[in-house]
PDB file of N, CA and C in Angstrom:
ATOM      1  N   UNK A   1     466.889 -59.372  47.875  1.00  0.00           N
ATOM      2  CA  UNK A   1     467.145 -59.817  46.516  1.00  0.00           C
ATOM      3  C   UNK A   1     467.653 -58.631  45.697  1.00  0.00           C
ATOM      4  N   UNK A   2     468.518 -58.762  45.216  1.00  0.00           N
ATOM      5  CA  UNK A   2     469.293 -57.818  44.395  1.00  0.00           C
ATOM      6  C   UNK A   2     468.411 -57.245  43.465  1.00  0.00           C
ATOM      7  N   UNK A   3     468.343 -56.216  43.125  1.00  0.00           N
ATOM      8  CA  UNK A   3     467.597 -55.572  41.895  1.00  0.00           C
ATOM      9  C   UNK A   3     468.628 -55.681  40.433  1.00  0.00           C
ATOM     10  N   UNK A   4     467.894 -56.423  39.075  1.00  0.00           N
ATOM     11  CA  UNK A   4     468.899 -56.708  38.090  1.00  0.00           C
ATOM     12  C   UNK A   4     468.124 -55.984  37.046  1.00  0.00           C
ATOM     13  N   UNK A   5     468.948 -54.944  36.312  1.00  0.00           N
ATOM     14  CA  UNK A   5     468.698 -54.438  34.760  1.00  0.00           C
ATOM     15  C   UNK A   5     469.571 -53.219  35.420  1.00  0.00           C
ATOM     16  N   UNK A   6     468.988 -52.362  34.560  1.00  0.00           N
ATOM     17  CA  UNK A   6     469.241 -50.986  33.920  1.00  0.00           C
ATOM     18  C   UNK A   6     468.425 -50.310  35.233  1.00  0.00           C
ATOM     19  N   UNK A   7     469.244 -49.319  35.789  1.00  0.00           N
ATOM     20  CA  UNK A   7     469.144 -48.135  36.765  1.00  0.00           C
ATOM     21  C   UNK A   7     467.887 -46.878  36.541  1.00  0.00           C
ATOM     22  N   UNK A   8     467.479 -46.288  37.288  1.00  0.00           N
ATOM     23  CA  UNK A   8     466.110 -45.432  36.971  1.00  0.00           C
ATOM     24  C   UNK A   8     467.124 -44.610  35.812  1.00  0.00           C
ATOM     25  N   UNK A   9     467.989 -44.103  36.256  1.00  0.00           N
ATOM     26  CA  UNK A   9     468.467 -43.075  35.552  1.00  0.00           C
ATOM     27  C   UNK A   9     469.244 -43.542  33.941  1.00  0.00           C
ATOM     28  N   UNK A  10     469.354 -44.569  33.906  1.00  0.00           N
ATOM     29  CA  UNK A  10     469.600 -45.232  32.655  1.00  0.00           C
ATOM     30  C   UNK A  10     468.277 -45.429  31.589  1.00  0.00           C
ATOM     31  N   UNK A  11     467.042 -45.706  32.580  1.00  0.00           N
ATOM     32  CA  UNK A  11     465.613 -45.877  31.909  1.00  0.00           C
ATOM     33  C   UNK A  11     465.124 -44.407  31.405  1.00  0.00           C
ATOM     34  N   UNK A  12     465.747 -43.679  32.063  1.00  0.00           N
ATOM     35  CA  UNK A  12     465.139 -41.818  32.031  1.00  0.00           C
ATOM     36  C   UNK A  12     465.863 -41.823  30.344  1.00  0.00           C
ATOM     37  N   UNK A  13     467.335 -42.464  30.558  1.00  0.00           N
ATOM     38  CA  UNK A  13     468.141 -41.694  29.299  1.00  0.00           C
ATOM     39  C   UNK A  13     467.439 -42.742  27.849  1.00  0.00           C
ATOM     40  N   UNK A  14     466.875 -43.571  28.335  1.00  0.00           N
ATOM     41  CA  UNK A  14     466.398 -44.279  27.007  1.00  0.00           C
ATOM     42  C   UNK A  14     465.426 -43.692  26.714  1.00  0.00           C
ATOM     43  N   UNK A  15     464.410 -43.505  27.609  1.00  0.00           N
ATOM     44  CA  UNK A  15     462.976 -42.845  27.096  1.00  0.00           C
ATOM     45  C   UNK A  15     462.816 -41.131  26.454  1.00  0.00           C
ATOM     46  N   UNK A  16     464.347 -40.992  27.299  1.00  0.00           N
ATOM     47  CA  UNK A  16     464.300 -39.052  26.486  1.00  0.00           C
ATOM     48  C   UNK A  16     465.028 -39.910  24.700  1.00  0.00           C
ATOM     49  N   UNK A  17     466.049 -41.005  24.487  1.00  0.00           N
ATOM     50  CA  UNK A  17     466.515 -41.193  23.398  1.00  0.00           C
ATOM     51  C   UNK A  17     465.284 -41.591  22.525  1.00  0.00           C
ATOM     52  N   UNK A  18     464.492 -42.467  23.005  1.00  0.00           N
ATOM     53  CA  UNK A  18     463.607 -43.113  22.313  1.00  0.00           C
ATOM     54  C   UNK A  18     462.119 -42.073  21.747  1.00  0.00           C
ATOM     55  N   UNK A  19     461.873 -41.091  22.638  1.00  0.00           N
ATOM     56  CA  UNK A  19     461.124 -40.021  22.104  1.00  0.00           C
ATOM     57  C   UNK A  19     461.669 -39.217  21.653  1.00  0.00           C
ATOM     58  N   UNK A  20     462.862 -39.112  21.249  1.00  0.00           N
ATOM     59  CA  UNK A  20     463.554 -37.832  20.482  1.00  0.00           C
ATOM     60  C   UNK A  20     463.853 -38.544  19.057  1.00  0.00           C
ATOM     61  N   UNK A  21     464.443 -39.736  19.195  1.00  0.00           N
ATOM     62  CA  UNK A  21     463.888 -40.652  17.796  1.00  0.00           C
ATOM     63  C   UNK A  21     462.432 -40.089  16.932  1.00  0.00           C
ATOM     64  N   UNK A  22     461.553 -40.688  17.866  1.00  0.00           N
ATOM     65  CA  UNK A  22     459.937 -40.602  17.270  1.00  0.00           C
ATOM     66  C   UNK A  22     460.092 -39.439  16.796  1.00  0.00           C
ATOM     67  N   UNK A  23     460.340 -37.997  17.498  1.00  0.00           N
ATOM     68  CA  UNK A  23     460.004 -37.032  16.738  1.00  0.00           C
ATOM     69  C   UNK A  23     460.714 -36.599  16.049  1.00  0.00           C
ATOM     70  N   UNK A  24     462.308 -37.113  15.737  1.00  0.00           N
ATOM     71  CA  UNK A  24     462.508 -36.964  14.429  1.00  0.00           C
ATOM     72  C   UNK A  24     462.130 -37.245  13.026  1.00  0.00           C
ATOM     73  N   UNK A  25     461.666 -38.812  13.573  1.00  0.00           N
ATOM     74  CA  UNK A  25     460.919 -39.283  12.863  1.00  0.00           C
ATOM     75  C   UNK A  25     459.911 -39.236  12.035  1.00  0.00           C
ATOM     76  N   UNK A  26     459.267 -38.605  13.025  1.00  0.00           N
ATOM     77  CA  UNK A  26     457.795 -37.618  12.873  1.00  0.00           C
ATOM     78  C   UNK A  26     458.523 -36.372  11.900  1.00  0.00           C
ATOM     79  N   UNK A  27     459.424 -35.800  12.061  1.00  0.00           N
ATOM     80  CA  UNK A  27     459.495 -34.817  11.193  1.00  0.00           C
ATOM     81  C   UNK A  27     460.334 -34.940  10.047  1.00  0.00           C
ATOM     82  N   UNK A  28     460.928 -35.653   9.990  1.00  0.00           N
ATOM     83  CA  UNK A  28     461.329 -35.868   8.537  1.00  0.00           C
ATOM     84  C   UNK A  28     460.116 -36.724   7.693  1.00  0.00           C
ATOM     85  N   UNK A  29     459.165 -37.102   8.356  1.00  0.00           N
ATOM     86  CA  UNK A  29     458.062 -37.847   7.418  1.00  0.00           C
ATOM     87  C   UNK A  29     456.994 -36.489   7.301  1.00  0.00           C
ATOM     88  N   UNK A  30     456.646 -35.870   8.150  1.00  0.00           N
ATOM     89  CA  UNK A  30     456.261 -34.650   7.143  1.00  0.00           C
ATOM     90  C   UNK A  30     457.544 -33.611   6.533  1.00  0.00           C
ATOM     91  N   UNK A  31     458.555 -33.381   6.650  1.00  0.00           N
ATOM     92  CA  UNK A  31     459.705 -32.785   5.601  1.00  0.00           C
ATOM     93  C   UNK A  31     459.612 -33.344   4.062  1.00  0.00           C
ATOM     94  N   UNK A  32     459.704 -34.752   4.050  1.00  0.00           N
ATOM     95  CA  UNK A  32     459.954 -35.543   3.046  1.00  0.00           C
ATOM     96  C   UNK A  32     458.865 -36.232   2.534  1.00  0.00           C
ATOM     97  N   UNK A  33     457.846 -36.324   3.242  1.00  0.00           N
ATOM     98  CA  UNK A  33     456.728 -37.092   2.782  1.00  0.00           C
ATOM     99  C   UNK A  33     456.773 -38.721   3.500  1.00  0.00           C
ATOM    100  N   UNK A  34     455.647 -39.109   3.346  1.00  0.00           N
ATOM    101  CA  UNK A  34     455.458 -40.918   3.635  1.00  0.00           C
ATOM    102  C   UNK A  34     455.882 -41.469   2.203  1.00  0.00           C
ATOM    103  N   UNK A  35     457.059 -42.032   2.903  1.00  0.00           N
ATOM    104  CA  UNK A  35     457.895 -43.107   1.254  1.00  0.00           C
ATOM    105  C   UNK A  35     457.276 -44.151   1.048  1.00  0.00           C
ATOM    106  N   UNK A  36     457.756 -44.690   0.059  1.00  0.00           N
ATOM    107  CA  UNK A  36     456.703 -45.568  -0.832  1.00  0.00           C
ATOM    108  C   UNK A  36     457.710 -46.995  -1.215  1.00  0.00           C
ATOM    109  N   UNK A  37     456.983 -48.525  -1.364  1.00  0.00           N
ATOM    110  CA  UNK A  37     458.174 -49.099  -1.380  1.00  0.00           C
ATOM    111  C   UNK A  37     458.853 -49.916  -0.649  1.00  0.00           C
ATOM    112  N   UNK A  38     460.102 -50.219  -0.501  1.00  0.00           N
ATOM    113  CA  UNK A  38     460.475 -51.012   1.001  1.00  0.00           C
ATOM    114  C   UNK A  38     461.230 -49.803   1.815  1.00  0.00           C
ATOM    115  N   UNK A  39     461.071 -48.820   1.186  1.00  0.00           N
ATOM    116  CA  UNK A  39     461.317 -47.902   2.289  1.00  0.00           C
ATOM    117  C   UNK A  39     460.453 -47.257   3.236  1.00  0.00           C
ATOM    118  N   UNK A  40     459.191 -47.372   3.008  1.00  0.00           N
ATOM    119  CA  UNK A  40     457.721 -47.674   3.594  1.00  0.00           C
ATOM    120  C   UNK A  40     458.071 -48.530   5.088  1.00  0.00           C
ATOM    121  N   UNK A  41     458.530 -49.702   4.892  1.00  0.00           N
ATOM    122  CA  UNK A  41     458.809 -50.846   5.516  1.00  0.00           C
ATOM    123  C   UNK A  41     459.901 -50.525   6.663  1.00  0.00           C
ATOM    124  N   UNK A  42     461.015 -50.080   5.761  1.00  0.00           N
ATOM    125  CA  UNK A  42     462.061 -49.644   6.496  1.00  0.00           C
ATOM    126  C   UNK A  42     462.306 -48.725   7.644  1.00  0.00           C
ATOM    127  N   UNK A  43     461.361 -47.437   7.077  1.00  0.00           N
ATOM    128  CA  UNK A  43     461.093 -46.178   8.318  1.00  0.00           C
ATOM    129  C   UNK A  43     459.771 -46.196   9.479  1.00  0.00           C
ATOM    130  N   UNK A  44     458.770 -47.183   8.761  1.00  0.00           N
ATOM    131  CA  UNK A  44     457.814 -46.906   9.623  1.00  0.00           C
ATOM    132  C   UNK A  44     457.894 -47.936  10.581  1.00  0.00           C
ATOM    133  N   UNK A  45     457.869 -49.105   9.887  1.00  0.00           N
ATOM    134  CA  UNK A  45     458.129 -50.814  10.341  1.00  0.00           C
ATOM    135  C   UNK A  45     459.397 -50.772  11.821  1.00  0.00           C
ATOM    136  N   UNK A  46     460.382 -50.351  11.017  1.00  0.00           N
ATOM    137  CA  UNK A  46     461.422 -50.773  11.593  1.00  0.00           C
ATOM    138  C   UNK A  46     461.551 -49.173  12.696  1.00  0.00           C
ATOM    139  N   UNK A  47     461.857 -48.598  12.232  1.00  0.00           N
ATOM    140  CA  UNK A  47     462.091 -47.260  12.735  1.00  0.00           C
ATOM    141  C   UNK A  47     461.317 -47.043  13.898  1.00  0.00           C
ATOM    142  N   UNK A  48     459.936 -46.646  13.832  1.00  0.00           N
ATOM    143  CA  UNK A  48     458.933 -46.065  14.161  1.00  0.00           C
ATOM    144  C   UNK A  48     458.863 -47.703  15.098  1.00  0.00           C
ATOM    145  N   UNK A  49     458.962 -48.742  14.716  1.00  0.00           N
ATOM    146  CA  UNK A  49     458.558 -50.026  15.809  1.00  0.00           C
ATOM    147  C   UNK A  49     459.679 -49.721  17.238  1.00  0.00           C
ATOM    148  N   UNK A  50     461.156 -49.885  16.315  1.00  0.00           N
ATOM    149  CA  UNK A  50     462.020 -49.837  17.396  1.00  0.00           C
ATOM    150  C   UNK A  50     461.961 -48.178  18.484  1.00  0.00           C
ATOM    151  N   UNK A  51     461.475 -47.404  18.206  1.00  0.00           N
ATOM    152  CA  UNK A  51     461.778 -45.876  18.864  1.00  0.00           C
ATOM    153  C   UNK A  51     460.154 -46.317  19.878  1.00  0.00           C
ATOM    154  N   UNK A  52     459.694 -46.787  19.236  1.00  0.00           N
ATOM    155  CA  UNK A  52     457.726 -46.964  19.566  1.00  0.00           C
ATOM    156  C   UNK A  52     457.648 -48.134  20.869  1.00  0.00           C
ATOM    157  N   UNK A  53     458.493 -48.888  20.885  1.00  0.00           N
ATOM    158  CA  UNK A  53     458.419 -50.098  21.377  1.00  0.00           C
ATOM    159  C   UNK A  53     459.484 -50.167  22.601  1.00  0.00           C
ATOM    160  N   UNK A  54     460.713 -49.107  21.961  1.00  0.00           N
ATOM    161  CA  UNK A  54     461.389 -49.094  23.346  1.00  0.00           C
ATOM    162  C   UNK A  54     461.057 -47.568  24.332  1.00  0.00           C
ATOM    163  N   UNK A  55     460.369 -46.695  23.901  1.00  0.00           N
ATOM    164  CA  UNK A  55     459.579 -45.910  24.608  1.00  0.00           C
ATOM    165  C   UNK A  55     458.680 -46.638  25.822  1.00  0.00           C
ATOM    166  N   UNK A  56     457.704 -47.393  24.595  1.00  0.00           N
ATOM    167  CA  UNK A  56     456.541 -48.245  25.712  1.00  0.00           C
ATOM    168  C   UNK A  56     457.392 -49.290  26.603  1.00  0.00           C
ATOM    169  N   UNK A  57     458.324 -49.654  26.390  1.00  0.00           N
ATOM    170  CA  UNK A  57     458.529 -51.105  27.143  1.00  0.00           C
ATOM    171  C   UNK A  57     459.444 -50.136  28.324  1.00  0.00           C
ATOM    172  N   UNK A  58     460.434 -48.668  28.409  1.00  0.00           N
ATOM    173  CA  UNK A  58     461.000 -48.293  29.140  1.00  0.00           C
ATOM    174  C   UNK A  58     459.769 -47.346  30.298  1.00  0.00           C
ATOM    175  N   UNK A  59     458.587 -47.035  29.692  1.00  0.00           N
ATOM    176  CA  UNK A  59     457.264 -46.353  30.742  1.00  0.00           C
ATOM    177  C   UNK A  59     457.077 -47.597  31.596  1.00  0.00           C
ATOM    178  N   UNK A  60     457.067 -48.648  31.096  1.00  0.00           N
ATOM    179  CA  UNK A  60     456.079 -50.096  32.301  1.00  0.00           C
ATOM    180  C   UNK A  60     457.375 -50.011  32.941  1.00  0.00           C
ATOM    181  N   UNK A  61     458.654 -50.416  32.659  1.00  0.00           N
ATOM    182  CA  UNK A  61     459.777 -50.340  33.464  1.00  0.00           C
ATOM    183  C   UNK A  61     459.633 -49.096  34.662  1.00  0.00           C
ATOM    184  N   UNK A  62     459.651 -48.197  34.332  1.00  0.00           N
ATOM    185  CA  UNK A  62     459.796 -46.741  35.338  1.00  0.00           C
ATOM    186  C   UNK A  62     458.407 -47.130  36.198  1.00  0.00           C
ATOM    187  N   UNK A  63     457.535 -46.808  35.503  1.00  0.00           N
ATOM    188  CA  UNK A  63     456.403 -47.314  36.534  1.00  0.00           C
ATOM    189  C   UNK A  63     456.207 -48.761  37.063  1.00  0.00           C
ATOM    190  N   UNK A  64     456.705 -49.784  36.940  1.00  0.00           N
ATOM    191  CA  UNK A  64     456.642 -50.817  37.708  1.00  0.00           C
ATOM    192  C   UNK A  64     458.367 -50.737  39.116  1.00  0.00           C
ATOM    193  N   UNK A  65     458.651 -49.778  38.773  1.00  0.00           N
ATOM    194  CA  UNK A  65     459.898 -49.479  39.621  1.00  0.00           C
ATOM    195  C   UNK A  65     459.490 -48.590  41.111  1.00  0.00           C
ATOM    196  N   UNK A  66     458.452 -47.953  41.192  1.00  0.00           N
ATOM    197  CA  UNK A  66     457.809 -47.285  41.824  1.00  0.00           C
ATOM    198  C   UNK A  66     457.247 -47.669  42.646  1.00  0.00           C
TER     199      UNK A  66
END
């Protein structure tokens, strides 16, 4: 049966993108402070979900590949 998605080495390049997100992330929220607002919403919600979520969902990938 054919193996279908994204290649180990395609999963490697998301999870180095997706933790280099977070810690930008991480550092412009201590640079700038925790915003207030719907920008509250915007960086932590959205930001911090999408970098947070495709980190975790690309680790079960790599390790269920194994």
């Amino acid at each position: 049966m054919p193996n279908h998605g994204p290649g180990k080495g395609e999963l490697v390049f998301r999870l180095a993108f997706s933790l280099v997100g977070l810690g930008v992330l991480v550092v412009a929220l201590l640079v700038r402070g925790i915003p207030a607002g719907p920008a509250f919403f915007e960086v932590i919600v959205l930001a911090g979900g999408f970098f947070g979520a495709s980190a975790i969902w690309t680790l079960l990938r790599l390790k269920s590949r194994d």
